[in-house]
N, C-alpha and C. Protein backbone atom coordinates (compact mmCIF):
# COMPACT_ATOMS: atom_id res chain seq x y z
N UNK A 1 -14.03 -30.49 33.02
CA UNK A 1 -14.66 -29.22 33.29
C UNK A 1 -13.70 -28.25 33.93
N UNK A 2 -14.00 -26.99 33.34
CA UNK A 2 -13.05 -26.19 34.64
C UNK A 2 -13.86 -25.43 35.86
N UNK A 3 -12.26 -25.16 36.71
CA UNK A 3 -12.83 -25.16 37.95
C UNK A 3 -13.32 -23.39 38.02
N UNK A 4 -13.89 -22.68 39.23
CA UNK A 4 -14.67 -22.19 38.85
C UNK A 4 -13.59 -20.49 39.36
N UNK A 5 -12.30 -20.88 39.73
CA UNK A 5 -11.47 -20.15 39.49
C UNK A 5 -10.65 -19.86 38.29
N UNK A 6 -10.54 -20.71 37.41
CA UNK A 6 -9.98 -20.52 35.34
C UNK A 6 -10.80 -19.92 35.51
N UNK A 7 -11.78 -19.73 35.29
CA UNK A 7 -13.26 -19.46 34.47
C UNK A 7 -13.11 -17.83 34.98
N UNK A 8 -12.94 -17.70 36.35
CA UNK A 8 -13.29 -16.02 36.75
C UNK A 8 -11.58 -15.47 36.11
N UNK A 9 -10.45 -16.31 36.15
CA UNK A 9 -9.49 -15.80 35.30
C UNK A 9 -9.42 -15.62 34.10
N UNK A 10 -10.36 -16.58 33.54
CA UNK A 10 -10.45 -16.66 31.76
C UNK A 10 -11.26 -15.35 31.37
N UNK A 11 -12.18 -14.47 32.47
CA UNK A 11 -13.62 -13.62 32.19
C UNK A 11 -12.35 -12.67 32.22
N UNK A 12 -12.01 -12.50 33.61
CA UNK A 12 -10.82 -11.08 33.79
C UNK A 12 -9.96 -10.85 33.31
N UNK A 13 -9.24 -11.69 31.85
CA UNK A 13 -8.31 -11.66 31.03
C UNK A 13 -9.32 -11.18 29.90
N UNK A 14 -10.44 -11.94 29.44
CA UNK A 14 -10.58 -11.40 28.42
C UNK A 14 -11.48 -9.95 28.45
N UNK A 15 -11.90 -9.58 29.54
CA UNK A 15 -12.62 -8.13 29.89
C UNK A 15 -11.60 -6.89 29.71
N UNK A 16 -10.38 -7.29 30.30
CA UNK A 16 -8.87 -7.07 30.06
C UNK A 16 -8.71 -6.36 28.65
N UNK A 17 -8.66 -7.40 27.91
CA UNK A 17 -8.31 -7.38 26.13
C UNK A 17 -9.56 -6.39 25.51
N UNK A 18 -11.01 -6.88 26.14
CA UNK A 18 -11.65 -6.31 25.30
C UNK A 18 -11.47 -4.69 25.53
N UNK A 19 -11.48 -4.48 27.10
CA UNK A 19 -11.11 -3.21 27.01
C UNK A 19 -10.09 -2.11 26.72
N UNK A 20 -8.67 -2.67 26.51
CA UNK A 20 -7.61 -2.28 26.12
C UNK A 20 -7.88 -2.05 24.47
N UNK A 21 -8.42 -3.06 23.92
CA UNK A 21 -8.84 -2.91 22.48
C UNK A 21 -9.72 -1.57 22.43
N UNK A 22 -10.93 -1.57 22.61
CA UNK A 22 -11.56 -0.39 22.91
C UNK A 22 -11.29 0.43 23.29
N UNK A 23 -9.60 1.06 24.41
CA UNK A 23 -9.26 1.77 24.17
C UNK A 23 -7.91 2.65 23.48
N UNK A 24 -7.77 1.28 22.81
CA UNK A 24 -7.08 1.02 21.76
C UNK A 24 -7.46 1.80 20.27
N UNK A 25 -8.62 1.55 20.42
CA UNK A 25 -9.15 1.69 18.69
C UNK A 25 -10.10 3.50 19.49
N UNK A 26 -10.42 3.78 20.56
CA UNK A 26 -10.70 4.94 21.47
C UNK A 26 -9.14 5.82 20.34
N UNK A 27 -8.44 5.90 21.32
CA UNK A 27 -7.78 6.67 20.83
C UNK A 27 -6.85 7.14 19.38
N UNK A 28 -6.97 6.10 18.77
CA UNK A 28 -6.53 5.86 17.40
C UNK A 28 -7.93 6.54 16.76
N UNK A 29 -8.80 6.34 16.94
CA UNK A 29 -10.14 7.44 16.57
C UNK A 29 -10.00 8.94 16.61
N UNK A 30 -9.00 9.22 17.77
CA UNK A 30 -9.21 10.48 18.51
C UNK A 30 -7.91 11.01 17.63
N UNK A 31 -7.00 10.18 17.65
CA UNK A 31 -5.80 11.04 16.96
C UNK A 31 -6.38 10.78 15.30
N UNK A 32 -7.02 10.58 15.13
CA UNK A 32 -7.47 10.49 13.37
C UNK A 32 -8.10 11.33 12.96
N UNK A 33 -9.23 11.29 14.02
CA UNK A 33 -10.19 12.62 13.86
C UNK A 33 -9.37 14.29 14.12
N UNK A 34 -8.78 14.22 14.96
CA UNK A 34 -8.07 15.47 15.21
C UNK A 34 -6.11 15.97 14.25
N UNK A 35 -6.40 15.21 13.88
CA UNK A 35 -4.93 15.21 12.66
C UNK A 35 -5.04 16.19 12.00
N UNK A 36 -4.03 17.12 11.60
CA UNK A 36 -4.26 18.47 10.74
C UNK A 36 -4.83 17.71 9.47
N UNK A 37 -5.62 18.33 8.63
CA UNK A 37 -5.68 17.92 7.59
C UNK A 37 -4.12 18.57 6.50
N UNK A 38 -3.79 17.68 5.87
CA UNK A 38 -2.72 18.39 5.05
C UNK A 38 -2.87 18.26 3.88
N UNK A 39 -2.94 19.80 2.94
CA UNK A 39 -2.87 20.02 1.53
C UNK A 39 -1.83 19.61 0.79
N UNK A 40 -2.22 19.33 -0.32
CA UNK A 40 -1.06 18.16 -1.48
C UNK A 40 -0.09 19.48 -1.52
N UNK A 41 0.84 19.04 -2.44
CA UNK A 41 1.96 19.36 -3.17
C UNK A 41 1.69 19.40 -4.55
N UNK A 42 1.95 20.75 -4.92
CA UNK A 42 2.31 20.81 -6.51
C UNK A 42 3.49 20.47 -6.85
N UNK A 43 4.05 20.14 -8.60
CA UNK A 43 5.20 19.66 -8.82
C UNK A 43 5.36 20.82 -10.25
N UNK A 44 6.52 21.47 -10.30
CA UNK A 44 6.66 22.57 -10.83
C UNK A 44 7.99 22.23 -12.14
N UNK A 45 7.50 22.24 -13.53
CA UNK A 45 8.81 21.50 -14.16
C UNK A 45 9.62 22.59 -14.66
N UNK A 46 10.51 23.28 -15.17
CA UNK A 46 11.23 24.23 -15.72
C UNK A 46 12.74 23.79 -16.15
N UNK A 47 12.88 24.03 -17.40
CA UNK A 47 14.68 23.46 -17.88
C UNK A 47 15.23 22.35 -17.40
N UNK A 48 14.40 21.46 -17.40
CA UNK A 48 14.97 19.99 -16.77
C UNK A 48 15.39 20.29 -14.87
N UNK A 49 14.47 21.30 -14.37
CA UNK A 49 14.90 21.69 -13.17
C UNK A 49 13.23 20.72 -12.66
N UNK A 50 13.20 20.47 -11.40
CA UNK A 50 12.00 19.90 -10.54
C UNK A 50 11.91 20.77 -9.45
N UNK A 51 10.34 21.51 -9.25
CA UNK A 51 10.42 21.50 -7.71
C UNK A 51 9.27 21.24 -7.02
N UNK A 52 9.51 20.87 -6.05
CA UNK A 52 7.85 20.44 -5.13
C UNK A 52 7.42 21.89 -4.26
N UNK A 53 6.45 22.33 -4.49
CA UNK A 53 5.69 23.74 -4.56
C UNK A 53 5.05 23.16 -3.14
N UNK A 54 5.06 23.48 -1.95
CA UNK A 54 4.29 23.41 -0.39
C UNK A 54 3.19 24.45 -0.36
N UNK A 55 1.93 24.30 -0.31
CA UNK A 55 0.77 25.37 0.08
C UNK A 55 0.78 26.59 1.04
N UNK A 56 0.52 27.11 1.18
CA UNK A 56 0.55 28.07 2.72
C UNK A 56 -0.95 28.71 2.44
N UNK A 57 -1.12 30.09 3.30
CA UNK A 57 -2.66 30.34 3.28
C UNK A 57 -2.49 31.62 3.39
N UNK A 58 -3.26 32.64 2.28
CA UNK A 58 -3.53 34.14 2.37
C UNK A 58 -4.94 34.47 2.48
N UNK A 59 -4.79 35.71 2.90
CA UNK A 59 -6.14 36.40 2.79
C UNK A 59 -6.04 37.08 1.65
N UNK A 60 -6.93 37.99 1.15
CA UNK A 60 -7.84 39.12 -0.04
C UNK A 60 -6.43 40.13 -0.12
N UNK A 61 -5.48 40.39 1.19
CA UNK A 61 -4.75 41.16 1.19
C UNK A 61 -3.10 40.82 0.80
N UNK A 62 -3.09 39.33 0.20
CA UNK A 62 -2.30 38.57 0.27
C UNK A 62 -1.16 38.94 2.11
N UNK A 63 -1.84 38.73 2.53
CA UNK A 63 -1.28 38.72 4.14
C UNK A 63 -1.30 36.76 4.05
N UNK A 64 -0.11 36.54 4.30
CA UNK A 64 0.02 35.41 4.33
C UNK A 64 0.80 34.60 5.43
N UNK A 65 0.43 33.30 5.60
CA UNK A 65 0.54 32.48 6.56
C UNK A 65 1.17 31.17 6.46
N UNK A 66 2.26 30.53 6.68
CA UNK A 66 2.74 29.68 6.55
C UNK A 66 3.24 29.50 4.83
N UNK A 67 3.19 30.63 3.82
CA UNK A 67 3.54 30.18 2.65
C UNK A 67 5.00 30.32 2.32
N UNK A 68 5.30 29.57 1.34
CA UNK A 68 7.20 29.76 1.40
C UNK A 68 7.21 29.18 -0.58
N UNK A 69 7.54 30.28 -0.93
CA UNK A 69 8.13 30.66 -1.95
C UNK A 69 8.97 30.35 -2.73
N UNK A 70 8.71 29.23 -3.73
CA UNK A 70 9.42 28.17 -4.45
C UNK A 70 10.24 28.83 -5.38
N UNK A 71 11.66 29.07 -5.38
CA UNK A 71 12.47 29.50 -6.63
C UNK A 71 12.85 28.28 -7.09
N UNK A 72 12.35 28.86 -8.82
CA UNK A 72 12.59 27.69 -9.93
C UNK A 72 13.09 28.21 -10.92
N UNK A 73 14.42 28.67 -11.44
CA UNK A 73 14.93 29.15 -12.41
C UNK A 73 14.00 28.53 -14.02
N UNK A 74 13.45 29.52 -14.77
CA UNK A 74 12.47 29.70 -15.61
C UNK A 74 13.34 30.93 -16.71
N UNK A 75 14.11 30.19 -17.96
CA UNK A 75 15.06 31.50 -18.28
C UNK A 75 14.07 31.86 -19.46
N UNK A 76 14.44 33.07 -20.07
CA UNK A 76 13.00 34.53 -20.84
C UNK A 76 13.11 33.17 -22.05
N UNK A 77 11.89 33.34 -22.34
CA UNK A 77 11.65 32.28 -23.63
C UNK A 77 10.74 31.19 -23.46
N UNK A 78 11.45 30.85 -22.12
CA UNK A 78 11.37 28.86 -21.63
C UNK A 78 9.81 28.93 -20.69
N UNK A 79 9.14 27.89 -21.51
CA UNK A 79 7.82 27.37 -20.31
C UNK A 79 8.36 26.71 -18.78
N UNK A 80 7.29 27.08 -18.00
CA UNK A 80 6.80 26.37 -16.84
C UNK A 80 6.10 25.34 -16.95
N UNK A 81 6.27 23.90 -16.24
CA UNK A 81 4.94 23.36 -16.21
C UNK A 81 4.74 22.98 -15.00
N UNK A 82 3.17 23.11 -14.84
CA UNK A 82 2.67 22.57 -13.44
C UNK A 82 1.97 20.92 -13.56
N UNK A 83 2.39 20.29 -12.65
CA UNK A 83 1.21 19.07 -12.28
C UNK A 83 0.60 19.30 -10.94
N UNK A 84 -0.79 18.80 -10.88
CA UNK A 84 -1.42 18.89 -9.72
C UNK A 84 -2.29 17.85 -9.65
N UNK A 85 -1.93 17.69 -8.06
CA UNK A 85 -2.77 16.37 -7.98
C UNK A 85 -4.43 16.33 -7.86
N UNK A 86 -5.02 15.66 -8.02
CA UNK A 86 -6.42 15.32 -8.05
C UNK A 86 -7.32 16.16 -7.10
N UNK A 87 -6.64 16.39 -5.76
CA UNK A 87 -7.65 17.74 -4.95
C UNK A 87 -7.59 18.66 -5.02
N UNK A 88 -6.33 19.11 -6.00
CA UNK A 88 -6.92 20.83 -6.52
C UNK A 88 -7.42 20.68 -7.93
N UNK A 89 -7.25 19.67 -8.67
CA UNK A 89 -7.54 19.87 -10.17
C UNK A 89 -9.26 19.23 -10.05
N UNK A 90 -9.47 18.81 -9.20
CA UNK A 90 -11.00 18.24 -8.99
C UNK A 90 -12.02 19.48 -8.20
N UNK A 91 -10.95 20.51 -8.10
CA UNK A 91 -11.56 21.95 -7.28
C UNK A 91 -11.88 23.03 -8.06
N UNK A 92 -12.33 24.11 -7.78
CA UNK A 92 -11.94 25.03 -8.46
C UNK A 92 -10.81 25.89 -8.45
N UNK A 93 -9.80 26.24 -9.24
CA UNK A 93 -8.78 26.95 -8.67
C UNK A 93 -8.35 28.00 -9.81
N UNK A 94 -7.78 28.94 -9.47
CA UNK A 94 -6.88 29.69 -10.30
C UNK A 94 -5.35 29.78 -10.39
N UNK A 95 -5.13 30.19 -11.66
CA UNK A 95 -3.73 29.63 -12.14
C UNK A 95 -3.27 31.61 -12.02
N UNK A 96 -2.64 32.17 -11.25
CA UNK A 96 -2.14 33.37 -11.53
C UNK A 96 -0.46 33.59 -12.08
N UNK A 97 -0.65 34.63 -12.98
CA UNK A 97 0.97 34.70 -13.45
C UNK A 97 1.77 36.01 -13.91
N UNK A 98 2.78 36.45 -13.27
CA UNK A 98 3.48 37.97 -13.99
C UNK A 98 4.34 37.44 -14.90
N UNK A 99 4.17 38.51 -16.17
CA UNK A 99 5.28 38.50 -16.67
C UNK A 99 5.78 39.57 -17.26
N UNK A 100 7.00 39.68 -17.83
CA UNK A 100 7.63 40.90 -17.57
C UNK A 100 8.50 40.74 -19.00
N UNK A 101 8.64 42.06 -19.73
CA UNK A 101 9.43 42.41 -20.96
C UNK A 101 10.39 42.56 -20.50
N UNK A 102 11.75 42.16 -20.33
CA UNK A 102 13.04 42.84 -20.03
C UNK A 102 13.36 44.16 -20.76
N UNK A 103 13.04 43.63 -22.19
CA UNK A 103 13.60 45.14 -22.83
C UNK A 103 12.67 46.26 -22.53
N UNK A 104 11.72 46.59 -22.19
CA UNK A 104 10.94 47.95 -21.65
C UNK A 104 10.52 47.74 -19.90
N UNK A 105 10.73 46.97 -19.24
CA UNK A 105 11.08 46.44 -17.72
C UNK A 105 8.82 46.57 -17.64
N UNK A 106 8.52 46.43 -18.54
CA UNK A 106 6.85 46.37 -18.31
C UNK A 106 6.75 44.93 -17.74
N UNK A 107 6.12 44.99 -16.82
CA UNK A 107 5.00 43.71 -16.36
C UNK A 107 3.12 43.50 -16.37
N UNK A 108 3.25 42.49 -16.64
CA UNK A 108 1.77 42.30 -16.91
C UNK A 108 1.38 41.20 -16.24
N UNK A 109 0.35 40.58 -15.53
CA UNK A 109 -0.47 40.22 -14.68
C UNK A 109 -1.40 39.58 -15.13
N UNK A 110 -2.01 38.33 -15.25
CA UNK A 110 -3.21 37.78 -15.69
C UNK A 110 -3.53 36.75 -14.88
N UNK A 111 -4.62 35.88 -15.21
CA UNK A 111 -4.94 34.68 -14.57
C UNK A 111 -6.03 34.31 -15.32
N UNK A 112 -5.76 32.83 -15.30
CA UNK A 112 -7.18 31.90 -15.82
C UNK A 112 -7.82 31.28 -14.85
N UNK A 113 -9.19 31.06 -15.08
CA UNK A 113 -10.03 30.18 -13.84
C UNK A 113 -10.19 28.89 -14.55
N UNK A 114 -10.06 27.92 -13.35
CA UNK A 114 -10.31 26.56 -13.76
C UNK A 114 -11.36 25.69 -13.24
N UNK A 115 -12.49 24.99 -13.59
CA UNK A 115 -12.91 24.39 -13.10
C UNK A 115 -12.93 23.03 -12.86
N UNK A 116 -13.95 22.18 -11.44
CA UNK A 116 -13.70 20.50 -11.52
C UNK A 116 -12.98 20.14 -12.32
N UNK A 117 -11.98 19.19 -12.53
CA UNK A 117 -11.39 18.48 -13.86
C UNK A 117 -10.87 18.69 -15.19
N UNK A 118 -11.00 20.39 -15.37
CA UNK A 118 -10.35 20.90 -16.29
C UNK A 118 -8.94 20.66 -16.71
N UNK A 119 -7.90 20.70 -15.94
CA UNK A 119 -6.66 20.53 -16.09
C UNK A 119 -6.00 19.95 -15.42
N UNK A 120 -5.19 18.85 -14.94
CA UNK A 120 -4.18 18.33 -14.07
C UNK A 120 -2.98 18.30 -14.18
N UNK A 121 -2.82 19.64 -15.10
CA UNK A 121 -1.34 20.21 -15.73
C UNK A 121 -1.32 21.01 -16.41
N UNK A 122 -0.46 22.09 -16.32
CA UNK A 122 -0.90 22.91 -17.26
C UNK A 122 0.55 23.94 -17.67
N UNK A 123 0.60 24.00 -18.91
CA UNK A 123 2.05 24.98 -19.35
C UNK A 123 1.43 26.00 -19.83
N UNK A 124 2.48 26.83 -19.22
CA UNK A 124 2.95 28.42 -19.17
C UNK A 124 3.54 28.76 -20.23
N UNK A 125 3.28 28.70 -21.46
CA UNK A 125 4.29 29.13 -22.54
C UNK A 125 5.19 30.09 -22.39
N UNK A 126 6.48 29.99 -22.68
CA UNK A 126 7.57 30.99 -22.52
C UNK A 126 7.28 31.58 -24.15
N UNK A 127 7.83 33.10 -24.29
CA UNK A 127 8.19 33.45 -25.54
C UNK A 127 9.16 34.11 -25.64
N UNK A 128 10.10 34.53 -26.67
CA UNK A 128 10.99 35.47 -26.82
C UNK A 128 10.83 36.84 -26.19
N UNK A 129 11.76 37.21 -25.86
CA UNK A 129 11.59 38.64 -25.68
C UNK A 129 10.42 39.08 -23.96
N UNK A 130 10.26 37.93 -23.39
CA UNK A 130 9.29 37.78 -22.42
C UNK A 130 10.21 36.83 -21.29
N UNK A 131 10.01 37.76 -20.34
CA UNK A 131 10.46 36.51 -18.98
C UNK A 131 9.38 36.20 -17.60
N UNK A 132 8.87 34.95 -17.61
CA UNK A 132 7.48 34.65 -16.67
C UNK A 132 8.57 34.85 -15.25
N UNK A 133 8.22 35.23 -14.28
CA UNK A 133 8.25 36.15 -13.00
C UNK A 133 7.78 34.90 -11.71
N UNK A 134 6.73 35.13 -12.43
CA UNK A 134 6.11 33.56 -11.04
C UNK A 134 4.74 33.32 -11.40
N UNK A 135 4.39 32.36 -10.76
CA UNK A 135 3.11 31.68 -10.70
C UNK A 135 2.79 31.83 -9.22
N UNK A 136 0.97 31.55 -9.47
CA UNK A 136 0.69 31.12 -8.33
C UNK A 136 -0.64 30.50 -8.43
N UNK A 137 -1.11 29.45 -7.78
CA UNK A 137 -2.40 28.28 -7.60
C UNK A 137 -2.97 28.68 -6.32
N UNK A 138 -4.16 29.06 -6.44
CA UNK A 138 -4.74 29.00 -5.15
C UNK A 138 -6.21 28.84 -5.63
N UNK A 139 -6.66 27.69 -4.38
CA UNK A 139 -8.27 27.64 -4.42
C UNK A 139 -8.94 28.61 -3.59
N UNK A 140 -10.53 28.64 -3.74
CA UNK A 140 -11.05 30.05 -2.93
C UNK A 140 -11.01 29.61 -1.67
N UNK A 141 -10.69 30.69 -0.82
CA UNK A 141 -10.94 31.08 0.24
C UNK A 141 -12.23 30.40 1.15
N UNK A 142 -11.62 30.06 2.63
CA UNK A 142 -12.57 29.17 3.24
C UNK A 142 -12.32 30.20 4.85
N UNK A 143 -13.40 30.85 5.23
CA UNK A 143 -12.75 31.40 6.44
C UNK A 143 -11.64 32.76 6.40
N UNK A 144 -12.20 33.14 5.02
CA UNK A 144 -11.25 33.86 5.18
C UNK A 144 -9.54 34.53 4.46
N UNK A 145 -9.19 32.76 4.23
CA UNK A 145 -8.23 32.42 4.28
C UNK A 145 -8.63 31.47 2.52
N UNK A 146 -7.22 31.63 2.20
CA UNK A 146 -7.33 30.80 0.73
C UNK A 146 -5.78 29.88 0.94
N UNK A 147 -5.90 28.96 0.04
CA UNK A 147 -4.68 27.93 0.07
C UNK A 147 -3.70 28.74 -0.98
N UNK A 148 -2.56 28.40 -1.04
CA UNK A 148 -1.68 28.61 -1.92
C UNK A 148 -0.96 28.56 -2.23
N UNK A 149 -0.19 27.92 -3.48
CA UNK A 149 0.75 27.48 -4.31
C UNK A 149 1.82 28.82 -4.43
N UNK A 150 3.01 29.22 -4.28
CA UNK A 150 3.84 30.04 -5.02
C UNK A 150 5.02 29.77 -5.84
N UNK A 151 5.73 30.00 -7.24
CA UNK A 151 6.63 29.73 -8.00
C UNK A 151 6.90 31.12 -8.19
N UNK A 152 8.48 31.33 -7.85
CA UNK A 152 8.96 32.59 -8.40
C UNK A 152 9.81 32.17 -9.26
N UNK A 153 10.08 32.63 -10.94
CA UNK A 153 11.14 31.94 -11.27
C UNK A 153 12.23 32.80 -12.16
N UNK A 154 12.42 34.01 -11.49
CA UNK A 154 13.19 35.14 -11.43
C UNK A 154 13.73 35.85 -10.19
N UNK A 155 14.90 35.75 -10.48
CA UNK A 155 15.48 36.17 -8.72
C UNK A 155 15.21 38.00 -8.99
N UNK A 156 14.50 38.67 -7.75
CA UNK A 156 14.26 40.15 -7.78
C UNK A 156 15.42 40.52 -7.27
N UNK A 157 16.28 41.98 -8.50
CA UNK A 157 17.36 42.74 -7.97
C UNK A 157 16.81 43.14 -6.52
N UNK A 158 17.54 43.11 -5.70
CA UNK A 158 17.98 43.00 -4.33
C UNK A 158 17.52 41.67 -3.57
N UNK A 159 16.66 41.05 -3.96
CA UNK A 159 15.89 39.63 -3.40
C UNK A 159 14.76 39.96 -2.87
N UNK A 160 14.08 39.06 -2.00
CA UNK A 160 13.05 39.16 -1.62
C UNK A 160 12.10 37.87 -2.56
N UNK A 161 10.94 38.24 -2.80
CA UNK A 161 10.00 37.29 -3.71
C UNK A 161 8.77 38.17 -3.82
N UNK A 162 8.53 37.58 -4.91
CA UNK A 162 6.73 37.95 -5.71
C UNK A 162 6.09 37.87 -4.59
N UNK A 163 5.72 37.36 -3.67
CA UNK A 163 4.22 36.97 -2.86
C UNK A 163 4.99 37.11 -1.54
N UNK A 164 4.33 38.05 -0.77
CA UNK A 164 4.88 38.35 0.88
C UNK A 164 4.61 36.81 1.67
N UNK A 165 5.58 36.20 2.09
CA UNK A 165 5.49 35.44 2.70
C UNK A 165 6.19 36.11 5.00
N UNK A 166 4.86 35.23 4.98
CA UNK A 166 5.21 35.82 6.45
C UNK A 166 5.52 34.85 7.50
């Protein structure tokens, strides 16, 4: 039998454990629950070039926040392609895009809407006589604020980029 001092050491060791566990699995709760949530990555293909596209966040005014502006050389002719992973292509999102005639310096502006599961990739046809400018992916606005993808894939005489990044 044991004596009746193990026994109050065996209780205060394991009261010990249980509570270190508990606040063990306490704070591993707390940093889980409070973790930024972080938006995927697009993957952007052009002329055997790769790039991984990072989200940032605009408003209505494209006033933007944390976005940074993917140059992907895209030469007049040549498609873009996008892949996207499963939480924006399972969303609703839009695909926006300029493009621009060199020979009359005209640009033109469009966008398609996509819904749930529509696409988890999608090419930009290049054509002759046409050079695509940039892309951009963004889902709607939550607060305000919308997520967003940018591809510029024309360097602008003097520099800068398509989408104000701030």
């Amino acid at each position: 039998m044991m004596q009746a001092r193990t026994k109050q050491i065996l209780a205060l060791i394991t009261a010990v454990v249980v509570v270190s566990a508990a606040g063990l699995a306490g704070v591993v709760a707390y940093l889980v629950g409070n973790a930024e949530e972080r938006l995927p990555t697009i993957t952007a293909f052009a002329k055997q070039e790769t790039a991984t596209v990072e989200p940032g966040f605009c408003d209505q005014m494209l006033r933007c926040a944390g976005l940074e502006v993917i140059e992907l050389p895209v030469p007049e002719g040549y498609p873009l392609q996008l892949s996207l992973p499963e939480e924006i292509a399972n969303s609703d999102w839009r695909l926006s895009v300029q493009i621009g005639i060199p020979e009359t310096r005209e640009v033109f502006e469009g966008y398609q809407d996509y819904k749930p599961g529509e696409a988890y990739a999608v090419t930009i046809p290049g054509a002759e006589g046409e050079q695509l400018i940039g892309a951009i992916i963004q889902l709607p606005a939550q607060g305000g604020l919308a997520p967003v993808w940018a591809i510029q894939t024309v360097p602008l005489p003097g520099g800068g980029v398509v989408v104000p990044a701030s």
